[in-house]
N, C-alpha and C. Protein backbone atom coordinates (compact mmCIF):
# COMPACT_ATOMS: atom_id res chain seq x y z
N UNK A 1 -10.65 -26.63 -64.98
CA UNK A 1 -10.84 -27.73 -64.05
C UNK A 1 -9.91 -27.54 -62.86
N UNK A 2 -10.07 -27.96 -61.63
CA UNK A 2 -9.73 -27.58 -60.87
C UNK A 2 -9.39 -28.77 -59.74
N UNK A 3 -8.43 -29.07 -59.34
CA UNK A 3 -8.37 -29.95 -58.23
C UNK A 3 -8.09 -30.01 -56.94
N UNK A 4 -9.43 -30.83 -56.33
CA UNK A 4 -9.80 -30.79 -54.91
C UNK A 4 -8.95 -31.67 -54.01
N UNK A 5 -8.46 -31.15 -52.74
CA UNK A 5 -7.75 -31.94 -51.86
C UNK A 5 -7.66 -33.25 -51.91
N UNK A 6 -8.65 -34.40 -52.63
CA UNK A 6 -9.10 -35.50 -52.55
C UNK A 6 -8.07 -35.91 -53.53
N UNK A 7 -7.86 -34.93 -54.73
CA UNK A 7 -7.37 -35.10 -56.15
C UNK A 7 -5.42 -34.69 -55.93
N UNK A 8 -5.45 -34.07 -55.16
CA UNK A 8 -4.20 -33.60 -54.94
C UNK A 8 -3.83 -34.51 -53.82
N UNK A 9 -4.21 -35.39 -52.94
CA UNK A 9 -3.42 -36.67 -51.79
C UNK A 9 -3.19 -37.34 -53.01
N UNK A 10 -4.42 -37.88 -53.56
CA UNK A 10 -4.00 -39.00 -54.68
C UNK A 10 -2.99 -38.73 -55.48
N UNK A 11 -2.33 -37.66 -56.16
CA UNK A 11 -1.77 -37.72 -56.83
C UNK A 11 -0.18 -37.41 -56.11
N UNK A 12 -0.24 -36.96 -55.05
CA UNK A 12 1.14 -37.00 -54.04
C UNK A 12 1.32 -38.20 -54.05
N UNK A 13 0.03 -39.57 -53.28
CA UNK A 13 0.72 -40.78 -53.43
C UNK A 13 1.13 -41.30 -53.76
N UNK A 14 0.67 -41.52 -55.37
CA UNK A 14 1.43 -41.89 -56.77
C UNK A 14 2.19 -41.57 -56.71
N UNK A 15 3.12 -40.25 -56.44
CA UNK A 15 4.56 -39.41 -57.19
C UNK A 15 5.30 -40.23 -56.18
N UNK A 16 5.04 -40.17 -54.30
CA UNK A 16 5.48 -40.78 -53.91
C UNK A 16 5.58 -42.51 -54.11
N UNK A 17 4.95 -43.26 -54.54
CA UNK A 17 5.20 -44.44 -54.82
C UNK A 17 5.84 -44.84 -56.07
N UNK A 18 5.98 -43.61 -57.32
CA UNK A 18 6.75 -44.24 -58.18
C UNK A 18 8.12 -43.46 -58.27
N UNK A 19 8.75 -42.53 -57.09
CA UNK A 19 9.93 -42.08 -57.71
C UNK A 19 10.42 -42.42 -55.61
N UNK A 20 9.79 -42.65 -54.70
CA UNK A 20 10.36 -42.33 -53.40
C UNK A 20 10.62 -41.06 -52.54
N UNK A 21 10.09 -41.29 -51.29
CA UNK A 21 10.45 -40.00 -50.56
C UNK A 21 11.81 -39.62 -50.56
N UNK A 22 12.96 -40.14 -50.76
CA UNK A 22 14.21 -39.82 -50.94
C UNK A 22 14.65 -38.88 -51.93
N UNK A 23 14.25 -39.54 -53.43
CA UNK A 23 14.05 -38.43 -54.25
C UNK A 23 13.22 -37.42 -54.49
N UNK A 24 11.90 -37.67 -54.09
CA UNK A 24 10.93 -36.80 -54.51
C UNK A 24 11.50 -35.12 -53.28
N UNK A 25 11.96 -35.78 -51.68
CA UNK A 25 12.70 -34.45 -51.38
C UNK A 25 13.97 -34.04 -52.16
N UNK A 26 15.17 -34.83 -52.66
CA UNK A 26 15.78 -34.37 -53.04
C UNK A 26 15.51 -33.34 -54.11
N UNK A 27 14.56 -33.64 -55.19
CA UNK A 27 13.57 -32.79 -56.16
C UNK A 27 13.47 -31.73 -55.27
N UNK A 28 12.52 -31.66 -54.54
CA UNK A 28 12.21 -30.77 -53.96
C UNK A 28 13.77 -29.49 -53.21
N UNK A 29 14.45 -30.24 -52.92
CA UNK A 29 15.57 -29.27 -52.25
C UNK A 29 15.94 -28.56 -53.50
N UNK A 30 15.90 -29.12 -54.69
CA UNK A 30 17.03 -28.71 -55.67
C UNK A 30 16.19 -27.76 -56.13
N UNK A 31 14.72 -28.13 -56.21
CA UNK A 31 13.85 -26.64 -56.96
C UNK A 31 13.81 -26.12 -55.98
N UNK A 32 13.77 -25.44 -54.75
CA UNK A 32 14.19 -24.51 -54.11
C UNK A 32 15.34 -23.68 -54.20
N UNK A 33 16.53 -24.16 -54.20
CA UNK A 33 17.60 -23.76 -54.57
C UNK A 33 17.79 -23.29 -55.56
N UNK A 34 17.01 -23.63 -56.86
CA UNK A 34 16.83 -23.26 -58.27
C UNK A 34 16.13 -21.76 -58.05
N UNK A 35 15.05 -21.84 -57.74
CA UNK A 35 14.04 -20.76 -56.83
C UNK A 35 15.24 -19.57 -56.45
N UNK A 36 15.78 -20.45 -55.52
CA UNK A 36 16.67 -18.74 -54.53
C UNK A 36 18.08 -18.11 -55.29
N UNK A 37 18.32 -19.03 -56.30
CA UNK A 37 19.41 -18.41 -57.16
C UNK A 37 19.04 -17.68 -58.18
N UNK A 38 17.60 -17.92 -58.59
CA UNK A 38 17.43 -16.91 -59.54
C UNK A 38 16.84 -15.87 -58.91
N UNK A 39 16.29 -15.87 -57.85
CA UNK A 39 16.12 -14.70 -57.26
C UNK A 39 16.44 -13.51 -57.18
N UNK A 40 17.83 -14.27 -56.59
CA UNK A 40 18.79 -13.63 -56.08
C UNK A 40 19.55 -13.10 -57.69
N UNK A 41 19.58 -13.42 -58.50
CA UNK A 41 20.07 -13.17 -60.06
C UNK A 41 19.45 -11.85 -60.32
N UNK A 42 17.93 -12.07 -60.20
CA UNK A 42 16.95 -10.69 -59.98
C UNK A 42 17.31 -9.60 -59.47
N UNK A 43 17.64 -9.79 -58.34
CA UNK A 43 18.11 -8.70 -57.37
C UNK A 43 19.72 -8.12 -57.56
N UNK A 44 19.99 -8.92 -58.16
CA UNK A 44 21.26 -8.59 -58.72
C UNK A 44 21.35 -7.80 -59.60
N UNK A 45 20.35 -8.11 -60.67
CA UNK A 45 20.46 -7.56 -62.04
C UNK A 45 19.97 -6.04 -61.96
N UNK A 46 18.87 -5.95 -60.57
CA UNK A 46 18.41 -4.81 -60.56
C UNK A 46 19.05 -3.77 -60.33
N UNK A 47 20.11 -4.80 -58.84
CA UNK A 47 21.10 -3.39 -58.46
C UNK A 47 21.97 -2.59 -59.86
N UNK A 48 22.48 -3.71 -60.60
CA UNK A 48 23.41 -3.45 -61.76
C UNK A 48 22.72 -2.28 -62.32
N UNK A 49 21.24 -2.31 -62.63
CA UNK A 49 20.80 -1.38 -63.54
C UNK A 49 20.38 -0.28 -63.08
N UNK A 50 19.92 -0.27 -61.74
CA UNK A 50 19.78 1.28 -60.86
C UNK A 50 21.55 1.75 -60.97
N UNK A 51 22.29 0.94 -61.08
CA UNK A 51 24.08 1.73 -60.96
C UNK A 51 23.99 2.64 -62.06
N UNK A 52 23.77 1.79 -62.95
CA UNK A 52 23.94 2.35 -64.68
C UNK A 52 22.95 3.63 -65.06
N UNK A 53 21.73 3.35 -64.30
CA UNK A 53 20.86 4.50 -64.69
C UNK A 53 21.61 5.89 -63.82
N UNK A 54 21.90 5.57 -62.43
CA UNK A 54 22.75 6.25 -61.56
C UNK A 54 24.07 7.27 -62.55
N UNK A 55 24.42 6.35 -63.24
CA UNK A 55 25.82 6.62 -63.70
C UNK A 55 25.36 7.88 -64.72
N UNK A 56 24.05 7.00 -65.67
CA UNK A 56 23.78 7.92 -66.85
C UNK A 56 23.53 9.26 -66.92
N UNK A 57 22.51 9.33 -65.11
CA UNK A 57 21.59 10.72 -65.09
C UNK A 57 23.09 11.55 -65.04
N UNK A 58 24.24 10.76 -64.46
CA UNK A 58 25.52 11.94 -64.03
C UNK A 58 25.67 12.65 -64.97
N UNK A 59 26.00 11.96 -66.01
CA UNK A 59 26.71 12.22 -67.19
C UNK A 59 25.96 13.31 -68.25
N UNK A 60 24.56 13.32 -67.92
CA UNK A 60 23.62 14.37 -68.25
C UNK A 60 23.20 15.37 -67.87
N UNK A 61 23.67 15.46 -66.84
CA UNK A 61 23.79 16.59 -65.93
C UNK A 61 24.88 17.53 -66.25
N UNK A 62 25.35 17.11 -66.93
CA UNK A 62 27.06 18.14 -67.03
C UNK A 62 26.63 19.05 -67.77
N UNK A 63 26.46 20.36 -67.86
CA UNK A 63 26.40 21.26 -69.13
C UNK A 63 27.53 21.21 -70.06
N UNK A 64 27.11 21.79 -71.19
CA UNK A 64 27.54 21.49 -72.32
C UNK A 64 28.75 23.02 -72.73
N UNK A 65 29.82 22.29 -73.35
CA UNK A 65 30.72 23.51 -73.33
C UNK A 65 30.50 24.13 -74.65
N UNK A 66 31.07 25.29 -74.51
CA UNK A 66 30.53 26.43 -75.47
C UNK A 66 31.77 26.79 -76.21
């Protein structure tokens, strides 16, 4: 099921009439912010693990002593 523009005003109005435009942006700021920190967690985590793979290929590269 699927909902049409008609279905989606109506149901903005409601959210807005039972919680307020005050909160309903504050909601809104905070899931954004929620949004760009994990993002950014992502991008973090990635660099960490290109380091580590970085680090590993080194360490496999070394020939082996005899």
């Amino acid at each position: 099921m699927q909902l049409g523009p008609t279905e989606l005003i109506i149901i903005l109005v409601i959210v807005l009439l039972l919680f307020g435009v005050g909160r309903v942006s504050k909601i809104g700021g905070e899931l954004g912010s929620a949004v760009a920190n994990f993002r950014r967690g992502l991008d973090e985590g990635g660099k960490k693990d290109a380091k580590k793979t970085d680090d590993l290929s080194g360490t496999q590269q070394t020939p082996p002593v005899q």
